[in-house]
Protein backbone atom coordinates (compact mmCIF):
# COMPACT_ATOMS: atom_id res chain seq x y z
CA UNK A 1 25.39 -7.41 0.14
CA UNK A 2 22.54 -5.11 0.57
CA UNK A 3 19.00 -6.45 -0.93
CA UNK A 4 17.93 -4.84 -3.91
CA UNK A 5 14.66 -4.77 -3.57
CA UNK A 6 14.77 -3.66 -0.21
CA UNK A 7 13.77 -0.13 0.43
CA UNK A 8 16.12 2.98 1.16
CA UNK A 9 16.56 4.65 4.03
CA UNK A 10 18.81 7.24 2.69
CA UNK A 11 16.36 9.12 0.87
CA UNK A 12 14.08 12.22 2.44
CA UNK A 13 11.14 10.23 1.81
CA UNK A 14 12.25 7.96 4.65
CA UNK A 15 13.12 10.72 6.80
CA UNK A 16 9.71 12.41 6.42
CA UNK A 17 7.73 9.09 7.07
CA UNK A 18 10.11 8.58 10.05
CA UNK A 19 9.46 11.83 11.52
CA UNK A 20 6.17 11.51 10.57
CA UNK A 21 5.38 8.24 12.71
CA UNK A 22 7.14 10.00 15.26
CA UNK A 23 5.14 12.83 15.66
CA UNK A 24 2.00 10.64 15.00
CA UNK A 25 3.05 8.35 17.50
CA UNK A 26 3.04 10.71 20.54
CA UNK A 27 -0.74 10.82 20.77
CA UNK A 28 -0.45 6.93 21.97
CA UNK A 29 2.00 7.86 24.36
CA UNK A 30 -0.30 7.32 27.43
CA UNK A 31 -1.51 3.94 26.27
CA UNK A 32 -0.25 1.00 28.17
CA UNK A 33 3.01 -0.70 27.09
CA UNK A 34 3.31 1.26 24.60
CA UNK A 35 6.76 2.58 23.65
CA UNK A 36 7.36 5.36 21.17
CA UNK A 37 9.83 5.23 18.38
CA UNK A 38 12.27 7.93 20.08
CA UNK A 39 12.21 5.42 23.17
CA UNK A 40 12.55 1.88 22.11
CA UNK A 41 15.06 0.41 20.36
CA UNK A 42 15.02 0.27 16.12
CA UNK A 43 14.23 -2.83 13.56
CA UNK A 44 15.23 -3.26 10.25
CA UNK A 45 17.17 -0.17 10.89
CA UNK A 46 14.33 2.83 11.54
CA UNK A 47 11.96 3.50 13.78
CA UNK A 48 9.22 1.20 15.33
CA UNK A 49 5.93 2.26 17.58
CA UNK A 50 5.51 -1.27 20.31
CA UNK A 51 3.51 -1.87 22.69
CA UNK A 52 4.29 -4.85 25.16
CA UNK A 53 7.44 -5.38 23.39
CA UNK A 54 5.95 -6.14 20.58
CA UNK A 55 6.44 -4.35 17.21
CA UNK A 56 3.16 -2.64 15.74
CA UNK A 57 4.06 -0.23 13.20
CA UNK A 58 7.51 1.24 11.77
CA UNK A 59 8.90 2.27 8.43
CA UNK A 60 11.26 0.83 6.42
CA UNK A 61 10.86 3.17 3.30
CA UNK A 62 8.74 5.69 2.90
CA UNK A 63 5.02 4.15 3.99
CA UNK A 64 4.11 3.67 7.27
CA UNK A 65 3.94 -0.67 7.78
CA UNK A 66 1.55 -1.43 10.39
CA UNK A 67 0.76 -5.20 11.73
CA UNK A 68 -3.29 -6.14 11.51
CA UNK A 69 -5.44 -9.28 11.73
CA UNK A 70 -5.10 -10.55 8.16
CA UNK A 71 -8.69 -10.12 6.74
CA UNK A 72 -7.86 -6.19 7.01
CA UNK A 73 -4.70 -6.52 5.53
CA UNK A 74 -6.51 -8.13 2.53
CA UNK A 75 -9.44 -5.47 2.68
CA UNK A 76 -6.50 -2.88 2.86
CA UNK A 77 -5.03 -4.06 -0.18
CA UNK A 78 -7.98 -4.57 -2.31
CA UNK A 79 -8.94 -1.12 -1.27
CA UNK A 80 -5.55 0.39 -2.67
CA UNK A 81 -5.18 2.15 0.44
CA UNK A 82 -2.76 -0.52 1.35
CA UNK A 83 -0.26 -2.39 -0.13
CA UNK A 84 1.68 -6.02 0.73
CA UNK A 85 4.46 -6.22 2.82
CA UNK A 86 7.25 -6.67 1.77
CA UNK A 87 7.63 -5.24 -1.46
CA UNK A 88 8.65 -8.04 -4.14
CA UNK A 89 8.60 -10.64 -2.26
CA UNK A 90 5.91 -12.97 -0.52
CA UNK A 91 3.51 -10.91 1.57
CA UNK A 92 3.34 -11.24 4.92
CA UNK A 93 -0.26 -11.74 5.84
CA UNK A 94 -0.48 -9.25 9.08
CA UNK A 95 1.46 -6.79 7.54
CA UNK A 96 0.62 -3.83 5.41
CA UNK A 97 2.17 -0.57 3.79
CA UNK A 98 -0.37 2.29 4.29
CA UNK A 99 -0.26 4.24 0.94
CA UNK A 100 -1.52 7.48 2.21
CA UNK A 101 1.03 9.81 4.23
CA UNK A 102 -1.96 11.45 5.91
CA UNK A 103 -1.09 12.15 9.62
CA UNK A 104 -4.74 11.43 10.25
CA UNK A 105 -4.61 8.34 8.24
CA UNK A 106 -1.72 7.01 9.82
CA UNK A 107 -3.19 7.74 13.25
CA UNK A 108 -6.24 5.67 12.53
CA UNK A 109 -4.18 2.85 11.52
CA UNK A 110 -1.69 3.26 14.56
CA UNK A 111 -4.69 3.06 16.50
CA UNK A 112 -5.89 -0.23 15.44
CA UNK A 113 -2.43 -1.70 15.27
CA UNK A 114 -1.23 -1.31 18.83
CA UNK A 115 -5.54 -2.52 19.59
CA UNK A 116 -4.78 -5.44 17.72
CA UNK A 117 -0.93 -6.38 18.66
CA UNK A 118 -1.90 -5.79 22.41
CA UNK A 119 -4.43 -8.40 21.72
């Protein structure tokens, strides 16, 4: 049985923020290890943006999730320009929905994510 309070990926709001990280995405495509959504495999069923075969960003609804060092995550959320991850239940401390669907946003955020994840 499917999980309620997980979020849809049947709707055009998903579609657009999977595009979206696609075409976001590409500007990293030079970076090493990375591997762009349209080239690596999928999690949670959509899209992810790795680098070193690790996952730092996809979208499982319709807001970009991105993984960061915890103290951003919490300055994220307190901001409102981010919110926890997952949705309804506990939040995982590296992990945050980016509100926005700014293409500039989201590249700023990509940015530090694949910094951070490639450590």
């Amino acid at each position: 049985m499917a999980d309620p309070g997980a979020p849809s990926r049947d709707t055009p709001a998903h579609a657009a923020a999977e595009a979206r990280l696609h075409a976001v995405a590409g500007a990293f495509a030079d970076r090493p290890g990375v591997v762009l959504p349209a080239s690596g495999g999928r999690h949670f069923g959509t899209a992810t943006l790795r680098v070193h075969g690790r996952i730092a960003a996809f979208t499982p609804g319709d807001h970009l999730v991105v993984k960061l060092p915890a103290a951003r995550v919490a300055a994220l959320v307190a901001s409102g320009e981010g919110l926890p991850f997952p949705d309804g239940r506990p939040p995982m401390r590296e992990w945050v929905a980016v509100v926005s669907d700014d293409p500039g946003v989201w590249s700023d955020v990509l940015d530090e994510a694949l910094m951070y994840v490639a450590g």
